[in-house]
PDB file of N, CA and C in Angstrom:
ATOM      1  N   UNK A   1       0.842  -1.184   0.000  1.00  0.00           N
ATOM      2  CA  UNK A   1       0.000   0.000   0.000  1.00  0.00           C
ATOM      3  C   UNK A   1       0.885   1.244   0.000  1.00  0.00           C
ATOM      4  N   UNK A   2       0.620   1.807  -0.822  1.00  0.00           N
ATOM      5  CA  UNK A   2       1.392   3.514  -0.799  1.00  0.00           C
ATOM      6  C   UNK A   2       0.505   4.824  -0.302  1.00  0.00           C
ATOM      7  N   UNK A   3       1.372   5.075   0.471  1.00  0.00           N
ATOM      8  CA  UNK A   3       0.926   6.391   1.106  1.00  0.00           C
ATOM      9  C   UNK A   3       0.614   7.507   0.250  1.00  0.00           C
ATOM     10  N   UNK A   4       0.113   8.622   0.804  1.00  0.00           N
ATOM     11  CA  UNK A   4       0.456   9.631   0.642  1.00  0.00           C
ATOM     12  C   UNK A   4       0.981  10.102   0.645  1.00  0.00           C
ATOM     13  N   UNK A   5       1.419  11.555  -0.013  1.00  0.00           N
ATOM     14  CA  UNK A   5       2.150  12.211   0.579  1.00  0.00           C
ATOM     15  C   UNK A   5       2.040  13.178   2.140  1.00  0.00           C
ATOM     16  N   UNK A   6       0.582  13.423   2.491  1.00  0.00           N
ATOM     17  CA  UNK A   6       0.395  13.907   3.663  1.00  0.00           C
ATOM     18  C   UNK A   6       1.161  12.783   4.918  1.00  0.00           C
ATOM     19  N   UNK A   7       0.736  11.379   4.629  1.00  0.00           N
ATOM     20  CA  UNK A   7       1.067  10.406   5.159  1.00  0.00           C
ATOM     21  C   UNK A   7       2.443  10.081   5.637  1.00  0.00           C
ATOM     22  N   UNK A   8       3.011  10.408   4.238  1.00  0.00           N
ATOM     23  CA  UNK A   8       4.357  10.536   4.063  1.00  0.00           C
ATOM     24  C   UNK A   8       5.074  11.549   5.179  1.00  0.00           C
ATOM     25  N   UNK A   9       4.661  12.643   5.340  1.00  0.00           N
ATOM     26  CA  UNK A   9       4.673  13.474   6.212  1.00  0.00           C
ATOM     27  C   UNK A   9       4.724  13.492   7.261  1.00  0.00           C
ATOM     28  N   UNK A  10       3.495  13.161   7.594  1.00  0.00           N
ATOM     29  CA  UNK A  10       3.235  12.723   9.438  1.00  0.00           C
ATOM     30  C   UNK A  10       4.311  11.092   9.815  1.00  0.00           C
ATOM     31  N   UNK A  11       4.211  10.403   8.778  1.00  0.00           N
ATOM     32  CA  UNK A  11       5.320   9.587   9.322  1.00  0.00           C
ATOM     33  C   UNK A  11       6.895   9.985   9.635  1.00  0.00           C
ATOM     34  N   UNK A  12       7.167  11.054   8.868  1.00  0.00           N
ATOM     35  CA  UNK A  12       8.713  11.205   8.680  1.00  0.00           C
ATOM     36  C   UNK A  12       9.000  12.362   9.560  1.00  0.00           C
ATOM     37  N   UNK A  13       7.864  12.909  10.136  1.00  0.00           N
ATOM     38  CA  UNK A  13       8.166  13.777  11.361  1.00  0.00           C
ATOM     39  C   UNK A  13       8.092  13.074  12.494  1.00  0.00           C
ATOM     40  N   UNK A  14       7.063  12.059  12.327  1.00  0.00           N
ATOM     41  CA  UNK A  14       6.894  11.537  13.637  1.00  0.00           C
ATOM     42  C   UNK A  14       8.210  10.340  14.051  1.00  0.00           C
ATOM     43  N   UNK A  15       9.062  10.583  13.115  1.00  0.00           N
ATOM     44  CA  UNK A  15      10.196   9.799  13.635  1.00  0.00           C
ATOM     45  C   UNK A  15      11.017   9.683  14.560  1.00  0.00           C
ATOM     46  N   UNK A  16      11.761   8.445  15.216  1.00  0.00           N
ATOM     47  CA  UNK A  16      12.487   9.169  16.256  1.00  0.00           C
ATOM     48  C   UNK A  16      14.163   9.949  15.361  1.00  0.00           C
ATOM     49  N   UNK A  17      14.448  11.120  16.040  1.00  0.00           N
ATOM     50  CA  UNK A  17      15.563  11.889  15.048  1.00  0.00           C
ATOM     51  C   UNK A  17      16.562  10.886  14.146  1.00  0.00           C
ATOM     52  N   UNK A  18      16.997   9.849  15.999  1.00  0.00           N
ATOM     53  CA  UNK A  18      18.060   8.897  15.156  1.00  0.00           C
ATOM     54  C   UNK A  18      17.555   8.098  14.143  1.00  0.00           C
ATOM     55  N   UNK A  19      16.513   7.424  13.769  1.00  0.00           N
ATOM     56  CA  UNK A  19      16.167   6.909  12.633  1.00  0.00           C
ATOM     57  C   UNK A  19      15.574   8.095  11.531  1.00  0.00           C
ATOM     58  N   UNK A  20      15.445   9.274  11.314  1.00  0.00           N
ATOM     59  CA  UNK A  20      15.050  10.519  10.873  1.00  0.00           C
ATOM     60  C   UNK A  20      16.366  10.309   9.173  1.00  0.00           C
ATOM     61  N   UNK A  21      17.725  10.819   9.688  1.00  0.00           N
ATOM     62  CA  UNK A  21      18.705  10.352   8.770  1.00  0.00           C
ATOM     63  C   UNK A  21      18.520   9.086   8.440  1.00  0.00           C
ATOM     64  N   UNK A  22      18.160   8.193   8.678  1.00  0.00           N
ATOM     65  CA  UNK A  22      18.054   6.881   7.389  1.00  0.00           C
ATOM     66  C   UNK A  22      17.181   6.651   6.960  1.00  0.00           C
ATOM     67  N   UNK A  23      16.138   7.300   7.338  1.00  0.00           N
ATOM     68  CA  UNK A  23      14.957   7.013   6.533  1.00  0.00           C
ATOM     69  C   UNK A  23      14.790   8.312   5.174  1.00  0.00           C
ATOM     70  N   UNK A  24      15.610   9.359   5.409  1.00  0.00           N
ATOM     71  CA  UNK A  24      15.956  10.499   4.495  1.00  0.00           C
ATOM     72  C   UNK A  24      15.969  10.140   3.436  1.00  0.00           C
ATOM     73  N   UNK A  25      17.003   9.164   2.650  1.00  0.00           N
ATOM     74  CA  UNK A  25      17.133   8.984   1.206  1.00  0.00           C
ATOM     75  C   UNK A  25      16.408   8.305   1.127  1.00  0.00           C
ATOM     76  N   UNK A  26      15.407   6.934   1.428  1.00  0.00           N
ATOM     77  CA  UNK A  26      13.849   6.624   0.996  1.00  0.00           C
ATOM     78  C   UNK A  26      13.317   7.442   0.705  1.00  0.00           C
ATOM     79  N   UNK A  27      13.072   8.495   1.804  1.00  0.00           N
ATOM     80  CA  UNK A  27      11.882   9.630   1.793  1.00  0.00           C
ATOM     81  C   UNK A  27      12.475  10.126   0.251  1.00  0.00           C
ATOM     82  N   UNK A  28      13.555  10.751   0.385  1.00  0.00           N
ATOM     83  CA  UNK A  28      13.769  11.321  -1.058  1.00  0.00           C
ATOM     84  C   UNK A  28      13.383  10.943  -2.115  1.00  0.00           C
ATOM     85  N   UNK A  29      13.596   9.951  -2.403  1.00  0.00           N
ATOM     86  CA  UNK A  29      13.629   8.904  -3.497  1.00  0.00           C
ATOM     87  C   UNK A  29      12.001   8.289  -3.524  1.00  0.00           C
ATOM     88  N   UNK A  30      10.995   8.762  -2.667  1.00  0.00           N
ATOM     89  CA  UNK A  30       9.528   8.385  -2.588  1.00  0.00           C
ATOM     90  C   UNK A  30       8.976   9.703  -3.476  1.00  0.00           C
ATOM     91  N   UNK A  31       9.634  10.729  -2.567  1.00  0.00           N
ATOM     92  CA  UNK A  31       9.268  12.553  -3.234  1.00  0.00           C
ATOM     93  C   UNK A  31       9.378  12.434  -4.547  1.00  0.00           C
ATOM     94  N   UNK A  32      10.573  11.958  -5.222  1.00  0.00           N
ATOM     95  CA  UNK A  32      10.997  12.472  -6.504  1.00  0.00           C
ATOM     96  C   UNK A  32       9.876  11.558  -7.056  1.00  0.00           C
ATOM     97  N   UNK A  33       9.680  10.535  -6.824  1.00  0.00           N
ATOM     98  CA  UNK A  33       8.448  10.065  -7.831  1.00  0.00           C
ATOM     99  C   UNK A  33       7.066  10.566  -7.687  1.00  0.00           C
ATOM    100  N   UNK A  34       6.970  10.752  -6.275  1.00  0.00           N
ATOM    101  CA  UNK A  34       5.445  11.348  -6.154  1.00  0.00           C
ATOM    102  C   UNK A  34       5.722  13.089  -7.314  1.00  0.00           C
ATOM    103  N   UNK A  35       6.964  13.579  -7.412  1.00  0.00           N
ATOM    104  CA  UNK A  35       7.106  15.190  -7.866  1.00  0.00           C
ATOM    105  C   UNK A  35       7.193  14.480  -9.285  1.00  0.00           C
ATOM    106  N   UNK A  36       7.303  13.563  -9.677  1.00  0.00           N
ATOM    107  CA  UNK A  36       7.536  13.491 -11.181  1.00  0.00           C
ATOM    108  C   UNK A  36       6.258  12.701 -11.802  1.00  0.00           C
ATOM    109  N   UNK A  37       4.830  12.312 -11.133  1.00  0.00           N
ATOM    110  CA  UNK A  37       3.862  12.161 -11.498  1.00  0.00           C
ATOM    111  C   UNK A  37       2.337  13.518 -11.398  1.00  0.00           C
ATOM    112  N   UNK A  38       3.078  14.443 -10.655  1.00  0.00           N
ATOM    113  CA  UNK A  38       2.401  16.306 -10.489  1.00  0.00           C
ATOM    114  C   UNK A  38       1.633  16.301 -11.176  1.00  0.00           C
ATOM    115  N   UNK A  39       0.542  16.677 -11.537  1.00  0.00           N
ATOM    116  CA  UNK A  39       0.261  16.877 -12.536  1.00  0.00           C
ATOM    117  C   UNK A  39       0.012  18.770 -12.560  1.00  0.00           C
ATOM    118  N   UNK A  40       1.340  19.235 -12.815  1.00  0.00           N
ATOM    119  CA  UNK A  40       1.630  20.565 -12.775  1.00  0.00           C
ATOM    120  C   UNK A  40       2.701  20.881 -13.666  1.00  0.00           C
ATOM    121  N   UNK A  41       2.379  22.061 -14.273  1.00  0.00           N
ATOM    122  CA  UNK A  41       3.719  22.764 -15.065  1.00  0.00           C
ATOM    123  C   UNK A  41       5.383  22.022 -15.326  1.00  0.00           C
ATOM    124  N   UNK A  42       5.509  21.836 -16.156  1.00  0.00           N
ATOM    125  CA  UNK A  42       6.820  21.683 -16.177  1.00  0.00           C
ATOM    126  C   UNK A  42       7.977  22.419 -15.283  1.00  0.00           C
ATOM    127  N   UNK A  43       7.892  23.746 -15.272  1.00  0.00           N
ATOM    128  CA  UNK A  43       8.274  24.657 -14.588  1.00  0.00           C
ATOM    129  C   UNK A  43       8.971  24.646 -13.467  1.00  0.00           C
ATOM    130  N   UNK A  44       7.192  24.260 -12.645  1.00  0.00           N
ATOM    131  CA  UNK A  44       6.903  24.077 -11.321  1.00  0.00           C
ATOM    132  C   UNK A  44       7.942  22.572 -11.305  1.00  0.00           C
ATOM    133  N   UNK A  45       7.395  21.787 -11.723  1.00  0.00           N
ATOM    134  CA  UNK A  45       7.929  20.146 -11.287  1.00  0.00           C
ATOM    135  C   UNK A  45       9.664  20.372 -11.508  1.00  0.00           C
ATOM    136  N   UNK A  46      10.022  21.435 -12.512  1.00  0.00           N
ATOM    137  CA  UNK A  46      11.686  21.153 -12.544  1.00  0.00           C
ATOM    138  C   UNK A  46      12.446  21.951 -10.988  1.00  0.00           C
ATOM    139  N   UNK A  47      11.488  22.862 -10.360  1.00  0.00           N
ATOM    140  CA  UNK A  47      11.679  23.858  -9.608  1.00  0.00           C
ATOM    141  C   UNK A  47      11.535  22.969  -8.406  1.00  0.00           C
ATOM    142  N   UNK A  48      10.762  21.830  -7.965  1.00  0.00           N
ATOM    143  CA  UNK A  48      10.870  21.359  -6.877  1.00  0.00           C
ATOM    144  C   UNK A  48      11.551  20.151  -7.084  1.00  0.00           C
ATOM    145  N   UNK A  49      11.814  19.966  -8.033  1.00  0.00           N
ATOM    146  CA  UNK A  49      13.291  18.642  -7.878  1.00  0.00           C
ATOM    147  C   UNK A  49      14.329  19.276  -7.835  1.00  0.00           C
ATOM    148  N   UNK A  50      14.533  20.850  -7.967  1.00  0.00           N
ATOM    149  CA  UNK A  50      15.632  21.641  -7.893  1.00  0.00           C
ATOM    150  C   UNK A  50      15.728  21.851  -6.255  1.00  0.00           C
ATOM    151  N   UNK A  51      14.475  22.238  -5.361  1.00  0.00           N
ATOM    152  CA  UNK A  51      14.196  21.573  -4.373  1.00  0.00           C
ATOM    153  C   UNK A  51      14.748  20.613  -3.779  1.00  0.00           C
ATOM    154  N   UNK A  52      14.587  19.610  -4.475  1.00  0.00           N
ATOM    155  CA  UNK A  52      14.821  18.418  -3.532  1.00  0.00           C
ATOM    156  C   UNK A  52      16.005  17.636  -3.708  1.00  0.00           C
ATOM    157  N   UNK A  53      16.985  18.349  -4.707  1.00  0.00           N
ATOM    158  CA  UNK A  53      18.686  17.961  -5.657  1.00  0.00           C
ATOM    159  C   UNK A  53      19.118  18.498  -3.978  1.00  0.00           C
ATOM    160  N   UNK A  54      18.379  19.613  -3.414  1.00  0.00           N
ATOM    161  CA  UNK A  54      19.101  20.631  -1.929  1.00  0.00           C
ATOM    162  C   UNK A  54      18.743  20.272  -0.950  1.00  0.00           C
ATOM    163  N   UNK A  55      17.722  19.615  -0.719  1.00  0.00           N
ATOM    164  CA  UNK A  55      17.201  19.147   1.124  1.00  0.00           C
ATOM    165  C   UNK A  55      17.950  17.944   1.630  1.00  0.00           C
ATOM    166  N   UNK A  56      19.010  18.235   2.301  1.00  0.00           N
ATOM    167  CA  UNK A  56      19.827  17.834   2.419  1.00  0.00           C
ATOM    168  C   UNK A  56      19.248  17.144   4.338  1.00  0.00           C
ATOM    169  N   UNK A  57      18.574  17.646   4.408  1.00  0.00           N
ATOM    170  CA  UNK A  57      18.096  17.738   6.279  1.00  0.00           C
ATOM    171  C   UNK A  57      16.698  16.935   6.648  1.00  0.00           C
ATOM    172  N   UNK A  58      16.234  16.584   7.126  1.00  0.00           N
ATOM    173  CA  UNK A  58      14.554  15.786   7.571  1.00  0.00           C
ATOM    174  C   UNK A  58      13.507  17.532   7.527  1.00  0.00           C
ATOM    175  N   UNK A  59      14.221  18.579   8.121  1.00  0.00           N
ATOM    176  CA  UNK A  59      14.032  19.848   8.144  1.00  0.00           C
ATOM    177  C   UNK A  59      13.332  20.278   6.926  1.00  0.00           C
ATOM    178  N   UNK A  60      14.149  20.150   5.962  1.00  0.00           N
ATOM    179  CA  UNK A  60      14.260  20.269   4.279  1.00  0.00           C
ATOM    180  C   UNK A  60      13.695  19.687   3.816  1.00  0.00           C
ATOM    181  N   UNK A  61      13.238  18.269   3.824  1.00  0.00           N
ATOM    182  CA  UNK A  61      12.694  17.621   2.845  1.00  0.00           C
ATOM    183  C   UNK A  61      11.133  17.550   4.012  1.00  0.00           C
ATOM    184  N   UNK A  62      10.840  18.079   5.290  1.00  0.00           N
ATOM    185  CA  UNK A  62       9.379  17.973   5.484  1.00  0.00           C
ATOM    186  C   UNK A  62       8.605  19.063   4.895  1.00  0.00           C
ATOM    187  N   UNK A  63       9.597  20.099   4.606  1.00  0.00           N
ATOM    188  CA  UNK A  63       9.418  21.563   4.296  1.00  0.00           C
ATOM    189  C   UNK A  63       8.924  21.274   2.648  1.00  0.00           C
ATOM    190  N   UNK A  64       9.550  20.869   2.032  1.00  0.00           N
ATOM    191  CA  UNK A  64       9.012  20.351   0.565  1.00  0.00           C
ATOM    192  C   UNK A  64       7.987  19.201   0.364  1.00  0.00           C
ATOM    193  N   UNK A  65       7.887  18.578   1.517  1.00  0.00           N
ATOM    194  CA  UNK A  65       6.644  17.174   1.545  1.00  0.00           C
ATOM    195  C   UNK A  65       5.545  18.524   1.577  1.00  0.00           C
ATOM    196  N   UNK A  66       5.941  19.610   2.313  1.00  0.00           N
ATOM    197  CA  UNK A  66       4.384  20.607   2.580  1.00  0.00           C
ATOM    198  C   UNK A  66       4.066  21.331   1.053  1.00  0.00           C
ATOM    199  N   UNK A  67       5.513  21.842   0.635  1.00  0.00           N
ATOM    200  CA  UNK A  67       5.131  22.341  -0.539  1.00  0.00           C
ATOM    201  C   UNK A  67       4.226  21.132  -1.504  1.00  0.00           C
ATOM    202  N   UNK A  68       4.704  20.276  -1.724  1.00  0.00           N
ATOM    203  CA  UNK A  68       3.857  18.961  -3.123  1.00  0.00           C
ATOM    204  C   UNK A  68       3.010  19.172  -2.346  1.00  0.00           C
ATOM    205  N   UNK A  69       2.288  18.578  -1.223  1.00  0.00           N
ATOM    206  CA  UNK A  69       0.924  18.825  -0.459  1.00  0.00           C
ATOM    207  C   UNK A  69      -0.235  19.902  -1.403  1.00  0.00           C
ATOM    208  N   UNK A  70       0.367  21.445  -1.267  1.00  0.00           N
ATOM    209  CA  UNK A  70       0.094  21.948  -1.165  1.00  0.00           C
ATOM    210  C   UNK A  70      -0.412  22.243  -2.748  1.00  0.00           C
ATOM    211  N   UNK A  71       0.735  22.045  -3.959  1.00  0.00           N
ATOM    212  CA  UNK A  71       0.867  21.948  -5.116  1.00  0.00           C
ATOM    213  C   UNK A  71       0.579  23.250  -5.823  1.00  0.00           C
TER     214      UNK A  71
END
């Protein structure tokens, strides 16, 4: 079963910190596909994988789970 991305969200905050960094590059690598099925602008979709080439932090990439949310 695949989540959401809201889902996605509330799980990856609700982490404990020390598992927060390893669950990061999943999370990433979940984003970039949920950002590359958008159904939004080219634009937009190159602008938040430009986004997400930089969220380097759990910080960063919950901050961009809000942006796709939000779309």
């Amino acid at each position: 079963m695949e989540l959401s991305p809201e889902q996605n969200l509330q799980s990856f905050v609700l982490t404990h910190p020390r598992f927060q960094e390893k669950n990061l590059l999943k999370t990433r690598g979940e984003l970039a596909r949920e950002i590359s099925h958008l159904d939004v602008s080219r634009d937009r979709r190159d602008y938040l994988l430009h986004l997400l080439s930089h969220a380097h932090t759990p910080e960063d990439v919950a901050e961009l789970i809000t942006q796709v949310i939000r779309r």
